[in-house]
PDB file of N, CA and C in Angstrom:
ATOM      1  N   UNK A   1      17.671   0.554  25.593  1.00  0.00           N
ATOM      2  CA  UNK A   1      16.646   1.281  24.866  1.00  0.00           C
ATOM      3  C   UNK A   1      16.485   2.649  25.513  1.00  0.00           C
ATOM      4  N   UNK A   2      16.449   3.580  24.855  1.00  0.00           N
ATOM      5  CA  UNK A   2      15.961   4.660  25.301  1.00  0.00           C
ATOM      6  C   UNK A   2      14.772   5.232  24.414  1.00  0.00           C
ATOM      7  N   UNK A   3      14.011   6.446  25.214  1.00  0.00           N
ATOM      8  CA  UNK A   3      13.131   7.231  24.936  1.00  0.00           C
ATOM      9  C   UNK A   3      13.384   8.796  24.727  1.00  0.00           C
ATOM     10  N   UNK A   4      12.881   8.930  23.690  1.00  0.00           N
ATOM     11  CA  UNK A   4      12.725  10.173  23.994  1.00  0.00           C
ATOM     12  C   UNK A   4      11.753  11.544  23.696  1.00  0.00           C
ATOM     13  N   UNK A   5      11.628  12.389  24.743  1.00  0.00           N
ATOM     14  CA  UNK A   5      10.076  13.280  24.851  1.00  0.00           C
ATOM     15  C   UNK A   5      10.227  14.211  24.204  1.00  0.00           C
ATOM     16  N   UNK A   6       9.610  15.003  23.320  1.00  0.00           N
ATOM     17  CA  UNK A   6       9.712  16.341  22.518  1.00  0.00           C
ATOM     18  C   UNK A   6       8.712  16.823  22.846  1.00  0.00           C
ATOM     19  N   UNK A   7       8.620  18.143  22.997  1.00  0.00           N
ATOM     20  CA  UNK A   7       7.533  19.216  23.004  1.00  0.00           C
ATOM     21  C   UNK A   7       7.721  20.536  22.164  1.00  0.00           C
ATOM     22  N   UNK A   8       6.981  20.320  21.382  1.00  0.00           N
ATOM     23  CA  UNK A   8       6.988  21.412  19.906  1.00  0.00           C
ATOM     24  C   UNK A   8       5.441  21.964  20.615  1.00  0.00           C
ATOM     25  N   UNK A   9       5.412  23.330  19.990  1.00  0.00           N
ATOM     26  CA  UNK A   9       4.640  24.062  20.286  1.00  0.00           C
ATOM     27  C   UNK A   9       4.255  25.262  19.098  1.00  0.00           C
ATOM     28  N   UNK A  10       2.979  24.657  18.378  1.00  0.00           N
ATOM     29  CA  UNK A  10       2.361  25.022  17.118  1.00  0.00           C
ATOM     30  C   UNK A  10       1.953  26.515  17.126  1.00  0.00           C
ATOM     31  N   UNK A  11       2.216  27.360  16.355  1.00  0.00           N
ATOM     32  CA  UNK A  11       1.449  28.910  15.958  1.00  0.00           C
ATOM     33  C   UNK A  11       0.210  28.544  15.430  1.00  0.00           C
ATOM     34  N   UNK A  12      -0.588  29.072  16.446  1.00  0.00           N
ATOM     35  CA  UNK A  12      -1.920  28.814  17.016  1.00  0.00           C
ATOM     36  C   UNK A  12      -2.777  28.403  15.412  1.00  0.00           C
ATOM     37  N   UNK A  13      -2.319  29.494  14.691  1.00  0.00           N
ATOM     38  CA  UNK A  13      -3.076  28.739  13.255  1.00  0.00           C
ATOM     39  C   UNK A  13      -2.666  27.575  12.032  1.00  0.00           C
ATOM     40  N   UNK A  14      -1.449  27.294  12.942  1.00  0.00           N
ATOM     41  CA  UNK A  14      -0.842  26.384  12.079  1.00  0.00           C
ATOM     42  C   UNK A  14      -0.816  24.607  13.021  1.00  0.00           C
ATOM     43  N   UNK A  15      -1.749  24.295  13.667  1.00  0.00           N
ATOM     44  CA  UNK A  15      -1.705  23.298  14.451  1.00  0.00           C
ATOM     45  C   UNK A  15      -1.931  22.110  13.566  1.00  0.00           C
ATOM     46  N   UNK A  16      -3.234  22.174  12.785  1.00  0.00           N
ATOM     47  CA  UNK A  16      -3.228  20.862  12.285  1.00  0.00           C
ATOM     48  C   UNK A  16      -2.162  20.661  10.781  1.00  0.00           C
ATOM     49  N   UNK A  17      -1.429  21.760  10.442  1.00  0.00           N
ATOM     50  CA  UNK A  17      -0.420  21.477   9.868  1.00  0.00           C
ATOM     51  C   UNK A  17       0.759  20.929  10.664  1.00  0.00           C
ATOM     52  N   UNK A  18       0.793  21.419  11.696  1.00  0.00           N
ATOM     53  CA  UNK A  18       2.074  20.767  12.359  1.00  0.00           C
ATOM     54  C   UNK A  18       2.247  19.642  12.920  1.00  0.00           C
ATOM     55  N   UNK A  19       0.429  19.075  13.217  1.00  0.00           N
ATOM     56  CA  UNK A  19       0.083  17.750  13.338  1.00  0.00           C
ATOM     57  C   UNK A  19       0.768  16.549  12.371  1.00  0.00           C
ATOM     58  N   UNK A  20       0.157  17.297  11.381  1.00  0.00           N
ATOM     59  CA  UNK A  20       0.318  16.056   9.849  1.00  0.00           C
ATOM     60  C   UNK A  20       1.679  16.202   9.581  1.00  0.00           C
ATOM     61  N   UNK A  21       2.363  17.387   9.426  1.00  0.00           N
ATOM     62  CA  UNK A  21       3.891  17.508  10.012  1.00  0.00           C
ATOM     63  C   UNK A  21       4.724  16.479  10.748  1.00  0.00           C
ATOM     64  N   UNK A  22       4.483  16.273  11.808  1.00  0.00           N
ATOM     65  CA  UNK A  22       4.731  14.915  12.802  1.00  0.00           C
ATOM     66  C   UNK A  22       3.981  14.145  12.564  1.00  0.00           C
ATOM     67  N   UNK A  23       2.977  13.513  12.336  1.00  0.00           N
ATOM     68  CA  UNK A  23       2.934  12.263  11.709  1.00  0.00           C
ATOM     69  C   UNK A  23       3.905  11.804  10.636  1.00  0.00           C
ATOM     70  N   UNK A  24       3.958  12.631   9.501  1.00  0.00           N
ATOM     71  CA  UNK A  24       4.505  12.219   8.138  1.00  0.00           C
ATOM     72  C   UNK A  24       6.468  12.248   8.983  1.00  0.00           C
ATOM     73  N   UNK A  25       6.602  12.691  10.094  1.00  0.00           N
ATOM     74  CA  UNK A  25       8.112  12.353  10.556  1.00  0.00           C
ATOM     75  C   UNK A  25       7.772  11.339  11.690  1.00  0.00           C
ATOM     76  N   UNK A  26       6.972  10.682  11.797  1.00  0.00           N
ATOM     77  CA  UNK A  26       6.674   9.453  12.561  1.00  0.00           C
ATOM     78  C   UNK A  26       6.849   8.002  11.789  1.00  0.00           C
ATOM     79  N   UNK A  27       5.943   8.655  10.519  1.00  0.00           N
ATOM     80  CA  UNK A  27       6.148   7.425   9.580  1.00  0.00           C
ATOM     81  C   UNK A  27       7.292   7.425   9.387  1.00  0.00           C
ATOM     82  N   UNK A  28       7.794   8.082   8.923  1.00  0.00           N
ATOM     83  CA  UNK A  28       9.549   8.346   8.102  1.00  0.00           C
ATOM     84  C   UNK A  28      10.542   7.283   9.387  1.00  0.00           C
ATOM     85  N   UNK A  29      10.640   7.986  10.589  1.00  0.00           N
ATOM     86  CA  UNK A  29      10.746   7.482  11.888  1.00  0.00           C
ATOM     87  C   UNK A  29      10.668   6.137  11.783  1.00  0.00           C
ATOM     88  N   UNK A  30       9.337   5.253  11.305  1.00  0.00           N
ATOM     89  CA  UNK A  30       9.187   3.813  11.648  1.00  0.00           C
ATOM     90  C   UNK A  30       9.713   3.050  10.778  1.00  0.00           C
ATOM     91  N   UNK A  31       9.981   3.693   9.722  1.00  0.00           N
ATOM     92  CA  UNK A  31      10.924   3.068   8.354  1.00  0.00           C
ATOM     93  C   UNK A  31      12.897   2.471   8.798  1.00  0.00           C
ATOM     94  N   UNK A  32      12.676   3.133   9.969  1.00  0.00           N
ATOM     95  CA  UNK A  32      14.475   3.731  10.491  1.00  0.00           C
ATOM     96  C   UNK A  32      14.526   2.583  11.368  1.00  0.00           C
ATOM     97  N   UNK A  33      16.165   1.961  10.811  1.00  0.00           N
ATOM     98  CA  UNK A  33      16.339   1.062  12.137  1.00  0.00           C
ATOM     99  C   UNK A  33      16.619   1.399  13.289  1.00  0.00           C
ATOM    100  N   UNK A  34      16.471   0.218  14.046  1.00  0.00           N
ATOM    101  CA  UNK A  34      16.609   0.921  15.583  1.00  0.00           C
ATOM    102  C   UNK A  34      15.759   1.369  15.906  1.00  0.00           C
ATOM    103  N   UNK A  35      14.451   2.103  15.223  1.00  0.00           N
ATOM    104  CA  UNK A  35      13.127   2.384  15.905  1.00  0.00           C
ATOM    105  C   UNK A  35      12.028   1.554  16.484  1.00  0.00           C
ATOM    106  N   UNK A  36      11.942   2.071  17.596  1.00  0.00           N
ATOM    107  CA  UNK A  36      10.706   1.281  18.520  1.00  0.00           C
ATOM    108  C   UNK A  36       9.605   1.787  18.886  1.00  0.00           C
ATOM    109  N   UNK A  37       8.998   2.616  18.474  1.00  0.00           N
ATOM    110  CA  UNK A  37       7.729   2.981  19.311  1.00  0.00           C
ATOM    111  C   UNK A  37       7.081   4.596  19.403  1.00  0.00           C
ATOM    112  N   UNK A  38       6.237   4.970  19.245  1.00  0.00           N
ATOM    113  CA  UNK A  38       5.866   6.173  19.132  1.00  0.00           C
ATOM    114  C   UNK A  38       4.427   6.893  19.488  1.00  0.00           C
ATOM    115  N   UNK A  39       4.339   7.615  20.634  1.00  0.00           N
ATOM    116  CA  UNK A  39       2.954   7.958  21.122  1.00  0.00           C
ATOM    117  C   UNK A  39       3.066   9.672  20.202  1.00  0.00           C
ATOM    118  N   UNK A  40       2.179   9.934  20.478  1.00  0.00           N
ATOM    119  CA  UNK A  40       2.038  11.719  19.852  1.00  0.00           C
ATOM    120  C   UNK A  40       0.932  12.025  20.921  1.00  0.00           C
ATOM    121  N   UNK A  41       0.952  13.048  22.466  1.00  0.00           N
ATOM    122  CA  UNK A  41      -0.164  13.529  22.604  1.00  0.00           C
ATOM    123  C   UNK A  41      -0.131  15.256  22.620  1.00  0.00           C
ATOM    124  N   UNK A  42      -1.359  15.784  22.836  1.00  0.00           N
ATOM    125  CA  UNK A  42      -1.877  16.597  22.823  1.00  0.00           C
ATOM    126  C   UNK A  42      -2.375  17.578  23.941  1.00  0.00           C
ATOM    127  N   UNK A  43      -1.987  18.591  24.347  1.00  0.00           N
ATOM    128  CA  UNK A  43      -2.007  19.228  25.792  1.00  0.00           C
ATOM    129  C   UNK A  43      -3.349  19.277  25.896  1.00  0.00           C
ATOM    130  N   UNK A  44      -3.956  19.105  27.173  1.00  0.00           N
ATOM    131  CA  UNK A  44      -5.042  19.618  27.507  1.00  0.00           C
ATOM    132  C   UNK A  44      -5.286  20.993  27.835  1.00  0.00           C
ATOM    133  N   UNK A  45      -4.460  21.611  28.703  1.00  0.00           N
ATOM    134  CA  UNK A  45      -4.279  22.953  28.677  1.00  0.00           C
ATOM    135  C   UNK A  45      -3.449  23.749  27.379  1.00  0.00           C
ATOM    136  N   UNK A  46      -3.116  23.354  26.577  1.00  0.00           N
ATOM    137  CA  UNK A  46      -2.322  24.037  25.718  1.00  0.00           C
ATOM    138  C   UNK A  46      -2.771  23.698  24.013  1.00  0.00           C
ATOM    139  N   UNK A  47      -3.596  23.556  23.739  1.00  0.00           N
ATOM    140  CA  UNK A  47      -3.708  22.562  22.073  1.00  0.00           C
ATOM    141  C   UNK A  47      -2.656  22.822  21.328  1.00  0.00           C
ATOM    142  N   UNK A  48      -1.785  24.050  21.367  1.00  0.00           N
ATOM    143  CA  UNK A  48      -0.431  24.038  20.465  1.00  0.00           C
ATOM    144  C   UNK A  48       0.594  23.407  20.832  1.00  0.00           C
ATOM    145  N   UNK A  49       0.281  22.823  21.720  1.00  0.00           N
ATOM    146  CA  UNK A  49       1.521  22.571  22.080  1.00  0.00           C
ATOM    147  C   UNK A  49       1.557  20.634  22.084  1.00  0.00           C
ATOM    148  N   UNK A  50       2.315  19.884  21.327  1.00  0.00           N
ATOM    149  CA  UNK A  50       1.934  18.488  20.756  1.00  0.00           C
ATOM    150  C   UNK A  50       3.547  18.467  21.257  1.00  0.00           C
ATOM    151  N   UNK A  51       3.368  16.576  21.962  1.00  0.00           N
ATOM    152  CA  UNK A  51       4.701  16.417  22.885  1.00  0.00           C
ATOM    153  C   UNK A  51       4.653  14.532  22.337  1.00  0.00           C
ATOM    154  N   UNK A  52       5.814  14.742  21.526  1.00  0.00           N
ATOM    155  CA  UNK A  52       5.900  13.126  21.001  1.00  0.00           C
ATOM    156  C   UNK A  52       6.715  12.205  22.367  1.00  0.00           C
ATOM    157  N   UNK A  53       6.923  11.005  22.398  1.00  0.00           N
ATOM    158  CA  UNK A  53       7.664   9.594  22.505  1.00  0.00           C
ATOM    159  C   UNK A  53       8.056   8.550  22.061  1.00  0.00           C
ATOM    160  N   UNK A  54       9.291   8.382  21.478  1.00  0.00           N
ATOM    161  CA  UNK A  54       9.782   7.862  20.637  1.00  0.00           C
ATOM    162  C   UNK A  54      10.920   6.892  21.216  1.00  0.00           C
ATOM    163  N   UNK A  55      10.771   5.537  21.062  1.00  0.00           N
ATOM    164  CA  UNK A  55      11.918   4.941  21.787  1.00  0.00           C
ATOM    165  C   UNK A  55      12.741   4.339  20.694  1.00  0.00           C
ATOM    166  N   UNK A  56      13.724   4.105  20.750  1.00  0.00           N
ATOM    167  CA  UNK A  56      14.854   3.626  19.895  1.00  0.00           C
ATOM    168  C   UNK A  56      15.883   2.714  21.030  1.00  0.00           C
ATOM    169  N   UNK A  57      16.274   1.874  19.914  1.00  0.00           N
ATOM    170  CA  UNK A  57      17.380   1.099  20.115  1.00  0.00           C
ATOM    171  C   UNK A  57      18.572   1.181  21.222  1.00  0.00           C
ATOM    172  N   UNK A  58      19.157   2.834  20.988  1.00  0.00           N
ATOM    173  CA  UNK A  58      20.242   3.642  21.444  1.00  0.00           C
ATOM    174  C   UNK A  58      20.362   4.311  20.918  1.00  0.00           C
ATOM    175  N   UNK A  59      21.131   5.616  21.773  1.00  0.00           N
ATOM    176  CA  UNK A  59      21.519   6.751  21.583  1.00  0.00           C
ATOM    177  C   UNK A  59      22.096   6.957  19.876  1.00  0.00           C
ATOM    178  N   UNK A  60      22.905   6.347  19.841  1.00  0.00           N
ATOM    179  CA  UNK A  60      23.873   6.020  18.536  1.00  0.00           C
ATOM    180  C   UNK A  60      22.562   5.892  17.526  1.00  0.00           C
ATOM    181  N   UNK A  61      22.082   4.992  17.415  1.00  0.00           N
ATOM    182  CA  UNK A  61      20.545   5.053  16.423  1.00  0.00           C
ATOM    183  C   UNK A  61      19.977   6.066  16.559  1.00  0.00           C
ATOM    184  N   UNK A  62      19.104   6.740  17.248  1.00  0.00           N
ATOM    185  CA  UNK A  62      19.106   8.217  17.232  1.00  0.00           C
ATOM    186  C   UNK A  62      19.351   9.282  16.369  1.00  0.00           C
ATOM    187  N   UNK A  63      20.856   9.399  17.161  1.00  0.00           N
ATOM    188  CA  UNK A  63      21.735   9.979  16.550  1.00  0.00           C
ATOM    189  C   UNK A  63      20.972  10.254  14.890  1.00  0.00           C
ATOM    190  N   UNK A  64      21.976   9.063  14.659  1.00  0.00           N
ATOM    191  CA  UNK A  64      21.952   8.458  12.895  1.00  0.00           C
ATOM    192  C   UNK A  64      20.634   9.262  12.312  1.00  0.00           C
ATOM    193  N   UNK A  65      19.684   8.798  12.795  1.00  0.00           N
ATOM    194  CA  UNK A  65      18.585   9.566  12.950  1.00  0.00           C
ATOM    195  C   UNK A  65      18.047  10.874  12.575  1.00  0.00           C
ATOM    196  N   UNK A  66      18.493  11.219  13.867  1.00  0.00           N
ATOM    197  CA  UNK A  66      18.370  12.898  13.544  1.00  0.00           C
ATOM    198  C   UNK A  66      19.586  13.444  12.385  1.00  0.00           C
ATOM    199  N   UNK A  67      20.207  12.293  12.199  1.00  0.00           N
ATOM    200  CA  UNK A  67      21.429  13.150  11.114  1.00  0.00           C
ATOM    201  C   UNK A  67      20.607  12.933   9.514  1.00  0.00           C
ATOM    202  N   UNK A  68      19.864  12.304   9.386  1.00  0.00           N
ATOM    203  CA  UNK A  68      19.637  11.388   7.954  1.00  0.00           C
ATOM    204  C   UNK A  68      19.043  12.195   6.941  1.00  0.00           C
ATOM    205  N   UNK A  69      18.809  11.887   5.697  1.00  0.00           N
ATOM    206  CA  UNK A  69      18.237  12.951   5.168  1.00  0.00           C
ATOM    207  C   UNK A  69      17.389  12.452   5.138  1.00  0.00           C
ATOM    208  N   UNK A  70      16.292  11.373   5.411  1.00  0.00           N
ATOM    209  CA  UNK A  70      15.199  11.043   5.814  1.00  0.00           C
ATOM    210  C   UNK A  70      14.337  11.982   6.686  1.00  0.00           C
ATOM    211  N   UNK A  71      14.913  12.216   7.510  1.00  0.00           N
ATOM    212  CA  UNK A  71      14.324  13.169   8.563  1.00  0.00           C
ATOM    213  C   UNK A  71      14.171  14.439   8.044  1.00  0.00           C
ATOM    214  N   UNK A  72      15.224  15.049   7.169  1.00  0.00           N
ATOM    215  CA  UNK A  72      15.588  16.357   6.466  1.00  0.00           C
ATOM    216  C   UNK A  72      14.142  16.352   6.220  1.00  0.00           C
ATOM    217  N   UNK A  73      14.049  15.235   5.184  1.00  0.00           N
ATOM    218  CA  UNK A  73      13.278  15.656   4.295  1.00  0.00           C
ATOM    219  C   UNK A  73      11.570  15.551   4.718  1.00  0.00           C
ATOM    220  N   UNK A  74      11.409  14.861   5.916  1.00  0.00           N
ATOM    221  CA  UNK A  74      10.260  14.688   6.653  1.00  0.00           C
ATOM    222  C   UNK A  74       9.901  15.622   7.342  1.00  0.00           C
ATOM    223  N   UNK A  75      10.997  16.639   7.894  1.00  0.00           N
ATOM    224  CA  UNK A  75      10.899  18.010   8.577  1.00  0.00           C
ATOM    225  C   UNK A  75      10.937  19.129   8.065  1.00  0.00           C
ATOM    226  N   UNK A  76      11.094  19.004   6.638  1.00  0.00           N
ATOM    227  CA  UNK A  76      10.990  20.100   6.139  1.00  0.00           C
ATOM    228  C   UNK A  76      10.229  21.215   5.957  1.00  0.00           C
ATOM    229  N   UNK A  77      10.292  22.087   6.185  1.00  0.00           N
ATOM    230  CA  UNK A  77       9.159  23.710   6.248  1.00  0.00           C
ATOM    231  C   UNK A  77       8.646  23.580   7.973  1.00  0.00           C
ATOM    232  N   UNK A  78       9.018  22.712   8.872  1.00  0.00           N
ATOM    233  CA  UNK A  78       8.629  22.690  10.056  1.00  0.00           C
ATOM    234  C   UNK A  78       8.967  23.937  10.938  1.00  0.00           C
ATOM    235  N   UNK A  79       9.989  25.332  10.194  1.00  0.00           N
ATOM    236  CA  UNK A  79      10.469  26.087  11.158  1.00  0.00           C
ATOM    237  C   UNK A  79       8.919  26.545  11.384  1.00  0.00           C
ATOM    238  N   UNK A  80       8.541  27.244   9.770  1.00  0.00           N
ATOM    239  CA  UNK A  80       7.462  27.963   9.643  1.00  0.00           C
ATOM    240  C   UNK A  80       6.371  27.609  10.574  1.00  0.00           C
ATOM    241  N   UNK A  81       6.296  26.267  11.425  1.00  0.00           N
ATOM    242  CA  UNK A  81       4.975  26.339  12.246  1.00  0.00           C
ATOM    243  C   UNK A  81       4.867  26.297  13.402  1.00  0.00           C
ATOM    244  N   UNK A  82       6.013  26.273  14.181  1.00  0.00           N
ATOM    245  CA  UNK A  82       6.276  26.260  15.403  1.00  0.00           C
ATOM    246  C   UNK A  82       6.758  28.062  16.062  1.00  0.00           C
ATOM    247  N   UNK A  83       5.762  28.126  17.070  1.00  0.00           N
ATOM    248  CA  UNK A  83       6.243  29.491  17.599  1.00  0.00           C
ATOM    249  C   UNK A  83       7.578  29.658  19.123  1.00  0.00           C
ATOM    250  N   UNK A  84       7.924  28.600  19.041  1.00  0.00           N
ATOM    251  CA  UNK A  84       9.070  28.257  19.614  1.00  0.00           C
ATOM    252  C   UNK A  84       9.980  27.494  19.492  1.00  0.00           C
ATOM    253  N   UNK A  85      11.031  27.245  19.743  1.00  0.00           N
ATOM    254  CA  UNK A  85      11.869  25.997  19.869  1.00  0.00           C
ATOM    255  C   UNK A  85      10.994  24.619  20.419  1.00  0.00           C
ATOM    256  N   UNK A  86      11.368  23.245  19.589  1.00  0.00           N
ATOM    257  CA  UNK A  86      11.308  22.366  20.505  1.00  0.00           C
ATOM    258  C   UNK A  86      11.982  21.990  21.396  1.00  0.00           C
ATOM    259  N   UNK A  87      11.566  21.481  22.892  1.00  0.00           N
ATOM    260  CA  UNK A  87      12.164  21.182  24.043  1.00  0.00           C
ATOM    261  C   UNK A  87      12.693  19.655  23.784  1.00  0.00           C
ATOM    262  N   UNK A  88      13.410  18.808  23.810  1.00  0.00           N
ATOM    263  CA  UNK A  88      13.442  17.557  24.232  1.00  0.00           C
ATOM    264  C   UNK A  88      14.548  16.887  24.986  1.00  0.00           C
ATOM    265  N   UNK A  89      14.199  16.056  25.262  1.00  0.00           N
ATOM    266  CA  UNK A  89      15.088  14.968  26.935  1.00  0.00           C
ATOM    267  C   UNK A  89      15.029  13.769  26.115  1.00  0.00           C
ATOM    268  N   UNK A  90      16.322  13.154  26.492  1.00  0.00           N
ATOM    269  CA  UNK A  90      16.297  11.759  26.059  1.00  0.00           C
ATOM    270  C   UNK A  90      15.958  10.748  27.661  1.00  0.00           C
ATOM    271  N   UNK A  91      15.441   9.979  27.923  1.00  0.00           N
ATOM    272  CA  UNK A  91      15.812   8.649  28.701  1.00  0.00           C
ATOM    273  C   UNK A  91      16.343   7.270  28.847  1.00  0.00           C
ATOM    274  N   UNK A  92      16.390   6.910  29.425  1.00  0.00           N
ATOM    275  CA  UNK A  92      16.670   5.333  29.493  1.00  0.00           C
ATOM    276  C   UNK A  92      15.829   4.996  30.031  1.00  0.00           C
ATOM    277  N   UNK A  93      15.317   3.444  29.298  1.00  0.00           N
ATOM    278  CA  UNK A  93      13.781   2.774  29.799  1.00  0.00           C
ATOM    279  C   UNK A  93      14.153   2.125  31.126  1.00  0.00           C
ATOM    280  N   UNK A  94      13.899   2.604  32.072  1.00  0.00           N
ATOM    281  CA  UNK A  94      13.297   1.358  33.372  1.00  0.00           C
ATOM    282  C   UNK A  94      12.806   0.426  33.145  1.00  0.00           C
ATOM    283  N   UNK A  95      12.911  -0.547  33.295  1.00  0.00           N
ATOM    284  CA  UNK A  95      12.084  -1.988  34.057  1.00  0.00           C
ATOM    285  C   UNK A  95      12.235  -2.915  32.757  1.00  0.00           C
TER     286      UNK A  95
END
């Protein structure tokens, strides 16, 4: 199983769009095989800046994943609200 952390970082007036944004690709997300699990928090120092966790199956599921048009279509118009790139790391679960 792995995890993995994203940190998207919202244009300051577009936050609670980019919120409901990631939710509606969370749901999409829990529909997908191979998906396991999903936190969404919220910076304390930063409010634009929203950092998901998402664990899956494997890499290969993932993958599939980020290729699908499921996702396309769950991410769509997402350039428009982010004032940066998202960052993300994959892991492997310990224990």
């Amino acid at each position: 199983m792995i995890g993995v952390l994203t940190h998207h970082w919202a244009k300051s007036d577009k936050v609670e769009e980019a919120k409901t944004l990631l939710d509606g690709n969370g749901l999409a997300q829990s529909k997908a095989p191979g998906y396991g699990h999903r936190l969404t928090f919220i910076s304390q120092e930063d409010p634009t800046k929203i950092s998901t966790l998402v664990t899956w199956d494997s890499n290969g599921i993932y993958d599939a994943w980020r290729a699908s048009p499921e996702r396309a279509t769950a991410m769509q118009g997402a350039a428009e609200l982010w004032s940066k790139p998202a960052e993300s790391e994959r892991f492997e679960m310990a224990g």
